[in-house]
Every structure is written in structure tokens, then in C-alpha cells.
C-alpha atoms as a PDB file:
ATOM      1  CA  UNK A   1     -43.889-166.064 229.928  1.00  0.00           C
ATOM      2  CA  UNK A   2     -40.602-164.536 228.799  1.00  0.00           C
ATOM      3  CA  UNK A   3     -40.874-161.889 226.465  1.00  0.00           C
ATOM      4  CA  UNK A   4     -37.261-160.898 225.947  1.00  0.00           C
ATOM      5  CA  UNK A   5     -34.139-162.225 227.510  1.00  0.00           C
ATOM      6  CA  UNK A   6     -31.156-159.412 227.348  1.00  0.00           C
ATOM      7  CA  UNK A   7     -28.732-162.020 228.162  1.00  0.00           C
ATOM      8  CA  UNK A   8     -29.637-164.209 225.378  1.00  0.00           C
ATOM      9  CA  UNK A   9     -26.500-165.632 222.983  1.00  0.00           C
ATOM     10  CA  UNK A  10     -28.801-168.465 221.581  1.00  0.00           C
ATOM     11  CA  UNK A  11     -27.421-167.781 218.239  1.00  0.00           C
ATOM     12  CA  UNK A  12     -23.606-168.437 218.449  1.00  0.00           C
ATOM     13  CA  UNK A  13     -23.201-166.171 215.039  1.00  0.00           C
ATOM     14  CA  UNK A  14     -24.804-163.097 215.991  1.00  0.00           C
ATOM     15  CA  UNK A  15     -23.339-163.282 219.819  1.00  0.00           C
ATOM     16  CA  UNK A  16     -20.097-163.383 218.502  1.00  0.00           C
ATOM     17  CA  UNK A  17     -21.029-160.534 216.003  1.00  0.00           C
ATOM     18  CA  UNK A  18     -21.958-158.255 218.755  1.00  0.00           C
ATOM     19  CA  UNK A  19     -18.708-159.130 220.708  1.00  0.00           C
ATOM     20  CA  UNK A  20     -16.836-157.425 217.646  1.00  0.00           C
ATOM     21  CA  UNK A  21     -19.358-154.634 216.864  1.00  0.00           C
ATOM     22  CA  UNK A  22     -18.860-153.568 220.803  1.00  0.00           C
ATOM     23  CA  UNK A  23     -14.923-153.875 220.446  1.00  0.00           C
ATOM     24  CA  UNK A  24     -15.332-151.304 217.406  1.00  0.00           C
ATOM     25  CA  UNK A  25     -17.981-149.193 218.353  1.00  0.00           C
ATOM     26  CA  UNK A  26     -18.061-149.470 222.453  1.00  0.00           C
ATOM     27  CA  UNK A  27     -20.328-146.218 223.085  1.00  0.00           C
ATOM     28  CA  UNK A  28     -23.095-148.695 221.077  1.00  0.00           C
ATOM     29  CA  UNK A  29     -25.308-150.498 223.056  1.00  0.00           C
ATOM     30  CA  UNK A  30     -24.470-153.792 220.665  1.00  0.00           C
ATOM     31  CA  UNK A  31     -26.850-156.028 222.479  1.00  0.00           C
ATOM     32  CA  UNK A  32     -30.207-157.796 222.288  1.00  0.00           C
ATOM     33  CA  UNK A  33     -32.834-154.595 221.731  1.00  0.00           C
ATOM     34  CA  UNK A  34     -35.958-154.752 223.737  1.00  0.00           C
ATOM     35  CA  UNK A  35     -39.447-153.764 222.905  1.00  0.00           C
ATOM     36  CA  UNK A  36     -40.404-149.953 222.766  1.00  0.00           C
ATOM     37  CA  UNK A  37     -43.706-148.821 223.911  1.00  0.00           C
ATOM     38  CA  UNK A  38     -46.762-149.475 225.662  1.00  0.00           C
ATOM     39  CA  UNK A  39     -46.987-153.083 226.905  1.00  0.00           C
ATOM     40  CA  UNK A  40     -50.541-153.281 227.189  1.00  0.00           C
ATOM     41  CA  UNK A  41     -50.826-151.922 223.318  1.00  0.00           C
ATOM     42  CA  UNK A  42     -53.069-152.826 221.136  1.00  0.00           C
ATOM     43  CA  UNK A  43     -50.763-152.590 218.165  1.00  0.00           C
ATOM     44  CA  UNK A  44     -48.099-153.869 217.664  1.00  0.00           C
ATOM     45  CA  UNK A  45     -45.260-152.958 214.948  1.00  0.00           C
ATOM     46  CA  UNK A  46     -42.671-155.815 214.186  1.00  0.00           C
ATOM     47  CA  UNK A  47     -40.053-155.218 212.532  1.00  0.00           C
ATOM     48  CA  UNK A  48     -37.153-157.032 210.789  1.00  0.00           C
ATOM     49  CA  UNK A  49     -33.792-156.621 213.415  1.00  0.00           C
ATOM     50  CA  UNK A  50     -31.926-153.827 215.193  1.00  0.00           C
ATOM     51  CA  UNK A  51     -30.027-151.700 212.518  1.00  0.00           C
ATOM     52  CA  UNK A  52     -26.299-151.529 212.619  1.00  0.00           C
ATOM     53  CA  UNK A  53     -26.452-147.942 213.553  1.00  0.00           C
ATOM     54  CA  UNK A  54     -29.568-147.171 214.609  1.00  0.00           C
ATOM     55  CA  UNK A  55     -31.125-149.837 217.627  1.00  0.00           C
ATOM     56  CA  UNK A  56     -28.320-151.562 218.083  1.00  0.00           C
ATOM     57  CA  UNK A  57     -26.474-148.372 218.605  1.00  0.00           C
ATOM     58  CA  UNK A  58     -28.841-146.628 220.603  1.00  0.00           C
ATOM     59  CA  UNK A  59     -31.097-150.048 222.218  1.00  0.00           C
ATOM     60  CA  UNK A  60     -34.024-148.654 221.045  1.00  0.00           C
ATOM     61  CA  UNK A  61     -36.395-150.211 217.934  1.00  0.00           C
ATOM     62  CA  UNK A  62     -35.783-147.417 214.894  1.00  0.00           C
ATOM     63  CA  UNK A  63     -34.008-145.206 216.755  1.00  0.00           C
ATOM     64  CA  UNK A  64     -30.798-143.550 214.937  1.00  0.00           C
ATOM     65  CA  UNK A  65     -31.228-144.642 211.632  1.00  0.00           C
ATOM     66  CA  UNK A  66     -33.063-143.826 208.661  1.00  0.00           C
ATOM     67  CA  UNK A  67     -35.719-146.391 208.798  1.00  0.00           C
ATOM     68  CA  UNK A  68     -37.235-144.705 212.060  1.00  0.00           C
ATOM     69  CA  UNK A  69     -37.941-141.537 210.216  1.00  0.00           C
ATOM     70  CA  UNK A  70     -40.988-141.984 208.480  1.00  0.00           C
ATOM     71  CA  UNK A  71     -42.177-145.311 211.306  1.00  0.00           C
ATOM     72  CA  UNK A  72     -42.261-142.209 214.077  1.00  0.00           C
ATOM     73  CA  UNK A  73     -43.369-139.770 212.210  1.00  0.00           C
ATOM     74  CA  UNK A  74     -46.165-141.734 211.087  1.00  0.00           C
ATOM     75  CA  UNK A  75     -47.085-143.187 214.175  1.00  0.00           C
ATOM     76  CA  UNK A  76     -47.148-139.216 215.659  1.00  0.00           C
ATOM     77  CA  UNK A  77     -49.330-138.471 212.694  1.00  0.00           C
ATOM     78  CA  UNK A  78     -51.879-140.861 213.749  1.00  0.00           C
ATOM     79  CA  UNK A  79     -51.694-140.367 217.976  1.00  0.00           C
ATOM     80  CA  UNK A  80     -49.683-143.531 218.529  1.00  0.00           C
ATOM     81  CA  UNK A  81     -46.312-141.266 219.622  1.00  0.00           C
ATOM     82  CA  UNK A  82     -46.110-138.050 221.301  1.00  0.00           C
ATOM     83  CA  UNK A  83     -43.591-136.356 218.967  1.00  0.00           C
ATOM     84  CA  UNK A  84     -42.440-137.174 215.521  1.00  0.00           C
ATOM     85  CA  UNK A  85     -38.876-138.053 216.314  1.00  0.00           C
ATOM     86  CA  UNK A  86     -37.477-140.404 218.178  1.00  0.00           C
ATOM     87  CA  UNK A  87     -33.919-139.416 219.147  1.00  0.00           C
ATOM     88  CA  UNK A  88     -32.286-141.586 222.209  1.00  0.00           C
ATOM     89  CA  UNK A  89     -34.056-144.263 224.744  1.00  0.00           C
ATOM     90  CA  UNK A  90     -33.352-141.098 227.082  1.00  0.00           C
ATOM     91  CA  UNK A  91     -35.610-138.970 225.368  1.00  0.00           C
ATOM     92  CA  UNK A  92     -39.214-138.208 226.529  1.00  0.00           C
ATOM     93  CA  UNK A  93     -40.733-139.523 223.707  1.00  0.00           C
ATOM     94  CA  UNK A  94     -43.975-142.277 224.544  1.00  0.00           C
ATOM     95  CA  UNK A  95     -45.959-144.255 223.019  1.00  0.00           C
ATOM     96  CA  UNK A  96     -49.784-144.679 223.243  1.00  0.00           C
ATOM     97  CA  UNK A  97     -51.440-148.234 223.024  1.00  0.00           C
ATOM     98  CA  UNK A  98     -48.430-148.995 220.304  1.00  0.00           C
ATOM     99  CA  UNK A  99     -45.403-151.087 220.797  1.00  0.00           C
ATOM    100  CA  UNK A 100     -42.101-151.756 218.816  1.00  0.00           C
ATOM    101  CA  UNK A 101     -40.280-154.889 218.451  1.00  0.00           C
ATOM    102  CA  UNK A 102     -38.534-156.676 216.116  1.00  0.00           C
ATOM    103  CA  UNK A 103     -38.423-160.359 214.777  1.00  0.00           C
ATOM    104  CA  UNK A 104     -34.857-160.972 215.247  1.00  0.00           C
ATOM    105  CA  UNK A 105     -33.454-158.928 218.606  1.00  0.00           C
ATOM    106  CA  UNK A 106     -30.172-159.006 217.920  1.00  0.00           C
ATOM    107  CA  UNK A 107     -28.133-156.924 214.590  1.00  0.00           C
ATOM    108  CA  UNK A 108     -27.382-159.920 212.591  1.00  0.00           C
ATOM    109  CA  UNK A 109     -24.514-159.338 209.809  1.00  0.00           C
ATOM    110  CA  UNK A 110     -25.145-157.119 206.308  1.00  0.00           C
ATOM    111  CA  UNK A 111     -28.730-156.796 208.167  1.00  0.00           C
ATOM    112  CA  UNK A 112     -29.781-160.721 207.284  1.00  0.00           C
ATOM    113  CA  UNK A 113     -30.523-163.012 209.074  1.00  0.00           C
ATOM    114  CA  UNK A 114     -30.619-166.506 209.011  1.00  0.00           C
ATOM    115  CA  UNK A 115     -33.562-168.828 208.653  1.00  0.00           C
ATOM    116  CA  UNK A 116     -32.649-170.987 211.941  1.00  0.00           C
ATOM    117  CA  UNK A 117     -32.401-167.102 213.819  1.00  0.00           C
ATOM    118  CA  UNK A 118     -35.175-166.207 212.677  1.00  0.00           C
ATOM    119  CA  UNK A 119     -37.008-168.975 213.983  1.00  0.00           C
ATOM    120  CA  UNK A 120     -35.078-169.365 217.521  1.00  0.00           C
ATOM    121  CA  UNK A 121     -36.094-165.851 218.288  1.00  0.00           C
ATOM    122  CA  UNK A 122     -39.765-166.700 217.794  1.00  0.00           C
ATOM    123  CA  UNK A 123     -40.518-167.877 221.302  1.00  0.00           C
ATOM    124  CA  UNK A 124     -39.684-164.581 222.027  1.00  0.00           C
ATOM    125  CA  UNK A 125     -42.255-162.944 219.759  1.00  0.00           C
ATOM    126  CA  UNK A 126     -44.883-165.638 220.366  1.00  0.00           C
ATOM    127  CA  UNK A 127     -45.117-164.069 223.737  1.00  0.00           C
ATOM    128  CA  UNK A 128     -45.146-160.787 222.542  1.00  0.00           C
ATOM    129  CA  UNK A 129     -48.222-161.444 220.299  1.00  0.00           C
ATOM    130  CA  UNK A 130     -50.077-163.001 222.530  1.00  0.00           C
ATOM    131  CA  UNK A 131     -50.387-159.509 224.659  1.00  0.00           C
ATOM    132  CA  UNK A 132     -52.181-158.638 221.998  1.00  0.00           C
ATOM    133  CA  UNK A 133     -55.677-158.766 222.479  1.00  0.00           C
ATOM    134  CA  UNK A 134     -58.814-159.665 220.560  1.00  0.00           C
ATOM    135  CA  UNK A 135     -59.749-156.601 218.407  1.00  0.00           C
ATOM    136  CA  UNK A 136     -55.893-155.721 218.259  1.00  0.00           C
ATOM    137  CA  UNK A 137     -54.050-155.272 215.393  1.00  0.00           C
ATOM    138  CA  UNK A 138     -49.905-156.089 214.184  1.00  0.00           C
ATOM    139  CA  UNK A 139     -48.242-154.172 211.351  1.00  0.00           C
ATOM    140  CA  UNK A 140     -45.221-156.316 209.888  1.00  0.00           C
ATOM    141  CA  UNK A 141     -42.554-154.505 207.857  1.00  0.00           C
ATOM    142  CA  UNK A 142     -41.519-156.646 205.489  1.00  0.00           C
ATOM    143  CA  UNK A 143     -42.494-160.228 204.419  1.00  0.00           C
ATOM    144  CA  UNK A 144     -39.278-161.584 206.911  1.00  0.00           C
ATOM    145  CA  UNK A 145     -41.299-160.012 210.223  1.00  0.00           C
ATOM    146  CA  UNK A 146     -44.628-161.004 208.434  1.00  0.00           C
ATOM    147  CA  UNK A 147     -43.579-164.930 208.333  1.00  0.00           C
ATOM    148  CA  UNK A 148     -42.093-164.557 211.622  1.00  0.00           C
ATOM    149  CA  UNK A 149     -45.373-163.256 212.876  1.00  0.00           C
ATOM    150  CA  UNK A 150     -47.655-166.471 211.170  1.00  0.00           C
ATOM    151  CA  UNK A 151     -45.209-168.798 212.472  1.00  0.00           C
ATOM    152  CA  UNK A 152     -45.098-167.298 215.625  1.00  0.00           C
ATOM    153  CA  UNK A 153     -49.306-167.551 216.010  1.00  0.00           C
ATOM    154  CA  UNK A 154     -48.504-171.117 214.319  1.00  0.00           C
ATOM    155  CA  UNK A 155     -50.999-170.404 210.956  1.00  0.00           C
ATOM    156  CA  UNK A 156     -50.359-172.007 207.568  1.00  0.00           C
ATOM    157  CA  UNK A 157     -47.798-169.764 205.224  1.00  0.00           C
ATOM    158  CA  UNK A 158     -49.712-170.683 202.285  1.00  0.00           C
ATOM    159  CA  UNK A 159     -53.142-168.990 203.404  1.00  0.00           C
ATOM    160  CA  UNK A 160     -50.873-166.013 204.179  1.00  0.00           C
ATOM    161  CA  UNK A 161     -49.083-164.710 201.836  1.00  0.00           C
ATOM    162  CA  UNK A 162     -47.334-161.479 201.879  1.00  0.00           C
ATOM    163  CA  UNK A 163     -48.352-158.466 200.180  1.00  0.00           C
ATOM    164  CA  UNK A 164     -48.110-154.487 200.993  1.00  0.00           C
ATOM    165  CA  UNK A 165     -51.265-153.331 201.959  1.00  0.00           C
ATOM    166  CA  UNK A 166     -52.832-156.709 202.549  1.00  0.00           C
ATOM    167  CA  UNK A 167     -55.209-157.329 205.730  1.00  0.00           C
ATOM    168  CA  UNK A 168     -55.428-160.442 206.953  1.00  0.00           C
ATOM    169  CA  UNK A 169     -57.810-161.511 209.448  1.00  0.00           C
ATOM    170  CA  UNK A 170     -56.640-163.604 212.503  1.00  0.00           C
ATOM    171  CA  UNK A 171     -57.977-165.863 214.585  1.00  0.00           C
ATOM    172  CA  UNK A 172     -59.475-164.399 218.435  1.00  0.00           C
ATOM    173  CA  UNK A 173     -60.506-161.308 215.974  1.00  0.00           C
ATOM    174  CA  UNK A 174     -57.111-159.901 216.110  1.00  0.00           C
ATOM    175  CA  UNK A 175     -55.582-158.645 212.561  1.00  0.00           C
ATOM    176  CA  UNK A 176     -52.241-158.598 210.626  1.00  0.00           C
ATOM    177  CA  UNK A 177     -51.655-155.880 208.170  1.00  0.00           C
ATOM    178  CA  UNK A 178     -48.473-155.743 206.158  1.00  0.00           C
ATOM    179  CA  UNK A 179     -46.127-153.189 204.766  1.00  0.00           C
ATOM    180  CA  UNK A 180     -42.914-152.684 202.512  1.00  0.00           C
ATOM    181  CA  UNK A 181     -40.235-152.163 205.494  1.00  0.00           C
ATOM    182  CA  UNK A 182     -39.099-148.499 205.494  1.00  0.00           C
ATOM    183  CA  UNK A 183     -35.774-148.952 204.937  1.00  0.00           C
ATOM    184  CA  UNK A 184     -33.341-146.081 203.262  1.00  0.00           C
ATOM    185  CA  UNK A 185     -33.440-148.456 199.945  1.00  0.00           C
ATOM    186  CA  UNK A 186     -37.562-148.729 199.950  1.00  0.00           C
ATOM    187  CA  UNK A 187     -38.430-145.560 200.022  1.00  0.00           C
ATOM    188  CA  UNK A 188     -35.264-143.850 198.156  1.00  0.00           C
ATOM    189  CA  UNK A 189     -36.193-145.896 195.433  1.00  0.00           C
ATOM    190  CA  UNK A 190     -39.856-144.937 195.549  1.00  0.00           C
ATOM    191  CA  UNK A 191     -41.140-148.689 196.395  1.00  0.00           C
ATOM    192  CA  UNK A 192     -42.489-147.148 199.358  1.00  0.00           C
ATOM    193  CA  UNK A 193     -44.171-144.194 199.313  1.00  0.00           C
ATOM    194  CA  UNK A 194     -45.064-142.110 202.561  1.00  0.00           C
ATOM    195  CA  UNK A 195     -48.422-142.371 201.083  1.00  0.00           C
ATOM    196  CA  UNK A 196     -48.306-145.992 201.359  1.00  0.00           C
ATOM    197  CA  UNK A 197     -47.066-146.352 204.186  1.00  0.00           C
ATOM    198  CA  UNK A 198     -50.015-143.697 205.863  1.00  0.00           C
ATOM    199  CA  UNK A 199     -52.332-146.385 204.102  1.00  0.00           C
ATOM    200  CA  UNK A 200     -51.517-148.879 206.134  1.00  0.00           C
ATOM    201  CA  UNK A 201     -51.323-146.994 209.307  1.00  0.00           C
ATOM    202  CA  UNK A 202     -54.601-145.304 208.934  1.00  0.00           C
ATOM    203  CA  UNK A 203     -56.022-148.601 208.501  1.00  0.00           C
ATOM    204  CA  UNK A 204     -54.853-149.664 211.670  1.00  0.00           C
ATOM    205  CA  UNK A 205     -56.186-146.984 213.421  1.00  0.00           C
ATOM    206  CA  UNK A 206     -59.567-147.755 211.613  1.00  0.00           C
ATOM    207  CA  UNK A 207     -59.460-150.548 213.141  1.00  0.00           C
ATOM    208  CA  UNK A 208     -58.907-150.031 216.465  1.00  0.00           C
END
């Protein structure tokens, strides 16, 4: 069962997009990000696709960017990270029965990507989310990693809709939960509120 493949260039686009990031930046790592954290967790964040300056820069899941601020100091707030910042996949920062990962591995241009991408990489996250075990729970930032997630465990769209805050209950007893992203232009402009965001992570640990 293959949960990540660092030599993947599946998707001709994005391959060819890292080629040029690494000619411009070549201190980045610029290739397909792996998962962060514990891999016997019991939750399990997913979001969208390494940043342009943050994982794909630094090959680790909201790490160097503005997106990871409030995702580790949230997860440190609720005993799911031993500090509150995570700085470099050097560091000595670790996570506790949480893992990281992302829908799409690889930094896919102006941050979007494609449909077909999105759906080659699933295998990929299939795997992961079947680690997962009953009782567990996944947190999706934003309604791209939640649909990659129900295709992924191969449910109907249509009796899952997206929505922050919403709980969904899976099948094996597992659950979904699903949040705004925390991107720079969610919570900036207020659509995402720490608060809100604490919501959803508090629920999780509820759960669990």
C-alpha cells in the first residue's frame, strides 16, 4: 500500500512546474511533500497542496507560510503538537496521534489545481485514510480536500456536502469534520475566525 511516492511526475503540468520553480528558487525543496506527523494518528488534517513558499519550500505540510500559523498553533493548543510553531522539517517539533497531508502533493500553479490532479493523487490519499482507524477522525480544509477525502473513501458527493463546521459521520465509525482552509485571504478577511477554527478542533478532540 503506497502512501506517497517522492518520485512521482504523474501529472506532466505540475512536474514540469516544479522543474522551473527549482531552477528559480534551488535552496526550495520544489518536490512532492510528504505527510507530517504521527503515522499511527488518529487524526488526520488534509489539506489543499504544498504552498509556493511555505511546503514546497521547506517539504514540510504548513511549514513557512502563513497558513501554518494558526493550523500549529491550534493543534499545540489542543495537545496534538509539542510547540506552537512549526519552523523547518529540521526542527524538533512532533506531533501526537495527528498527521498532516495534503490532497494534491505537489505546488500546482497560482495554488489550483486541476480536477484530473486532484483525482490522480487520490490513490495516494485513499491509503492514507485508510490508517485511520474506527473511532478516528479527518479535518478537511477547504471543500477541494473535503471532496478529495469522499472520493477518496468512495461515498456519494451529494450526501456530503461541504460546510464549515459540519460533522459528518463515516462509515467503520470514523468521522469527517470540515473547515474554511486557513489561508492568508480566509482569515485576513475575517471568513475564518481563530474562534472558528478552535471550534472545529475542539470538536475533534471531543471526539477522540
Amino acid at each position: 500500500m503506497s502512501l506517497f511516492d517522492p518520485k512521482c511526475r504523474a501529472c506532466a503540468r505540475l512536474a514540469c512546474h516544479l522543474q522551473e520553480v527549482r531552477r528559480h528558487y534551488p535552496s526550495y525543496y520544489a518536490r512532492p511533500v510528504p505527510a507530517f506527523g504521527d503515522p499511527q494518528a488518529r487524526l488526520l488534517v488534509v489539506g489543499l497542496a504544498p504552498g509556493m513558499h511555505g511546503a514546497n519550500a521547506s517539504g514540510r505540510p504548513f511549514t513557512g507560510d502563513h497558513a501554518g500559523i494558526l493550523l500549529y498553533q491550534t493543534l499545540y493548543d489542543y495537545g496534538f503538537a509539542s510547540r506552537p510553531v512549526s519552523k523547518s522539517r529540521d526542527d524538533d517539533l512532533v506531533l501526537s496521534n495527528c498527521r498532516i497531508t495534503n490532497a494534491v502533493k505537489c505546488l500546482p500553479p497560482q495554488n489550483k489545481p486541476t480536477t484530473e490532479e486532484v483525482d490522480r493523487c487520490n490513490q495516494y490519499l485513499r491509503n492514507e485514510l485508510a490508517t485511520v482507524a474506527a473511532g478516528g477522525v479527518i479535518v478537511a480544509l477547504g471543500a477541494v480536500a473535503h471532496r478529495a477525502v469522499v472520493r477518496a473513501l468512495q461515498l456519494p458527493q451529494v450526501e456530503y456536502a461541504f460546510a464549515h463546521g459540519q460533522h459528518h459521520r463515516l462509515p467503520h465509525r470514523r468521522h469527517l469534520l470540515d473547515s474554511y482552509h486557513c489561508s492568508r485571504y480566509n482569515t485576513q478577511t475575517g471568513r475564518l475566525t481563530p474562534r472558528m477554527f478552535r471550534r472545529v478542533f475542539a470538536k475533534a478532540a471531543d471526539i477522540l
